[in-house]
Protein backbone atom coordinates (compact mmCIF):
# COMPACT_ATOMS: atom_id res chain seq x y z
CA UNK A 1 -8.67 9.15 -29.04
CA UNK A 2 -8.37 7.60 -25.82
CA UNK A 3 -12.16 7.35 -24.59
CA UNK A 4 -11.60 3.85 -24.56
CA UNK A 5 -8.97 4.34 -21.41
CA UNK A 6 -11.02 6.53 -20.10
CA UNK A 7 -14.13 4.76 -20.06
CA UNK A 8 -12.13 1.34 -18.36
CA UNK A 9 -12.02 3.18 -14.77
CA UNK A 10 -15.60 3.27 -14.07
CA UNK A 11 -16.67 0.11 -15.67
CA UNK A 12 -13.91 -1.30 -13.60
CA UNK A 13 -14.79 -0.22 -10.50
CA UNK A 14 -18.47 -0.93 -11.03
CA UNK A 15 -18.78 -4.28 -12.62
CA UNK A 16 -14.86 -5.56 -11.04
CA UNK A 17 -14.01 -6.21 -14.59
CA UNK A 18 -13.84 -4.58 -18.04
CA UNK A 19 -12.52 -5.13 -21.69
CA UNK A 20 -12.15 -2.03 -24.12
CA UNK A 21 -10.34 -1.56 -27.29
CA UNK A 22 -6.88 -0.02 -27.62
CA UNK A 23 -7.12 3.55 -28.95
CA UNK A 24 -6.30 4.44 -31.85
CA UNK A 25 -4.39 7.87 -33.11
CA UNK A 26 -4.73 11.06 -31.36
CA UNK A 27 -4.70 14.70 -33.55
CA UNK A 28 -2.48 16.17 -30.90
CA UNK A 29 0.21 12.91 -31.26
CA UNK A 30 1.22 10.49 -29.55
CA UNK A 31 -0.27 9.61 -26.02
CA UNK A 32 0.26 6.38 -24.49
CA UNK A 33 -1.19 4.72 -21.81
CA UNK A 34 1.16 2.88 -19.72
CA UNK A 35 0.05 5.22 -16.97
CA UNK A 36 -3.09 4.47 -16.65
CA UNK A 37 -2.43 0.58 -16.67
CA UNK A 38 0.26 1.07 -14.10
CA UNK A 39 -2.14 3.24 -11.92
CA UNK A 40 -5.09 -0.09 -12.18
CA UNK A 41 -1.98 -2.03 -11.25
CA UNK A 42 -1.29 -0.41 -8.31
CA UNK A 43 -5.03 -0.41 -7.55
CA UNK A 44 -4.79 -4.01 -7.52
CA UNK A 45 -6.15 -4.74 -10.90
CA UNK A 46 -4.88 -7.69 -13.23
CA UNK A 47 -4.35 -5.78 -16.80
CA UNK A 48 -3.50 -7.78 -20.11
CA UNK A 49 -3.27 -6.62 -23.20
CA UNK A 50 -4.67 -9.57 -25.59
CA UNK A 51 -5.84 -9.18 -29.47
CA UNK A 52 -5.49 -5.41 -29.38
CA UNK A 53 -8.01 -5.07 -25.91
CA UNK A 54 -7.03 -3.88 -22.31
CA UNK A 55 -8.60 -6.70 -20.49
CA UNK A 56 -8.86 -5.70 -16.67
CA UNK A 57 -10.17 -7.70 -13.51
CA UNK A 58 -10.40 -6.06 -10.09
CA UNK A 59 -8.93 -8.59 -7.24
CA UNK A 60 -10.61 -11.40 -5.53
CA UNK A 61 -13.77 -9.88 -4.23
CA UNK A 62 -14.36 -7.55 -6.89
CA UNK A 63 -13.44 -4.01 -5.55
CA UNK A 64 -10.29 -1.82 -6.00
CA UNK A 65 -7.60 -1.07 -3.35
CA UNK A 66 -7.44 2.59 -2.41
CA UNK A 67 -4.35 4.35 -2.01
CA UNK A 68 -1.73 7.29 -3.31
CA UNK A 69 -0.41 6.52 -6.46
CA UNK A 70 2.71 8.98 -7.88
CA UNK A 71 3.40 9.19 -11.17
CA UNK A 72 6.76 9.65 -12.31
CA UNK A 73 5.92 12.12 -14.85
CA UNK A 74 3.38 14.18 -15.37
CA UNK A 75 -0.07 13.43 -16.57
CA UNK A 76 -3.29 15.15 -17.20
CA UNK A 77 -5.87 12.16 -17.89
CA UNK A 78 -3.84 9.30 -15.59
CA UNK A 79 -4.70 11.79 -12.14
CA UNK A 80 -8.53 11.80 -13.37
CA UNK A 81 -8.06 7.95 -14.01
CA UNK A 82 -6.70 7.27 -10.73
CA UNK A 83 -9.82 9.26 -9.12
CA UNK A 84 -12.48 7.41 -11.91
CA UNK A 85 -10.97 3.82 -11.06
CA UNK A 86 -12.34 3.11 -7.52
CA UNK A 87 -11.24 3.70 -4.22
CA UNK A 88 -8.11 5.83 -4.29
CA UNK A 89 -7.24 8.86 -2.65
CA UNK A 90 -6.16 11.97 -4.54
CA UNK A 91 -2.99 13.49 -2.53
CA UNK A 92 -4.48 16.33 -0.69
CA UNK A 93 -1.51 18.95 -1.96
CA UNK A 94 -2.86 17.81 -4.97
CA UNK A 95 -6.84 17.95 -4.30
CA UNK A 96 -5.96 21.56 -3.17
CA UNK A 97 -5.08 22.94 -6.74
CA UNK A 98 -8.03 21.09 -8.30
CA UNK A 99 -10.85 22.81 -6.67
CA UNK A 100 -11.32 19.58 -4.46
């Protein structure tokens, strides 16, 4: 389950840091979630793992840096991540096919 990953985003973006628990197994298999760290990364979030946490920290003032972030495959939970974690921009090719 990766609520975990999912819940990092918003507490992120609201508090300008957050600490959540790895996830643990998924039914479907395995999902990892190097996306999502690499999207806070190019949000300008630190991101550590440490004792089996994601430890985040937005930059020095406490807010994300907005901006298009590619993936270089493709991924269902990383695009809502990258619209969850703060500032960012969904590509508008993109926003089209969502409904946005």
């Amino acid at each position: 389950m990766r609520a975990s990953v999912l819940a990092l985003g918003p507490l992120l973006a609201r508090f300008g840091k957050a600490k959540v628990s790895l996830p643990g197994g998924c039914a479907i298999g395995t999902r990892p979630i190097d996306l999502h760290l690499v999207a806070f990364r190019k949000l300008g979030a630190e991101v550590r793992l440490e004792a089996g946490n994601v430890i985040a920290r937005a930059p020095q003032g406490g807010r994300l840096i907005g901006g298009e972030i590619h993936f270089d495959k493709v991924t269902v939970t990383g695009n809502g991540k990258r619209d969850d974690g703060g500032n960012a921009r969904a590509r508008p090719d993109r926003a089209a096919k969502r409904g946005v």
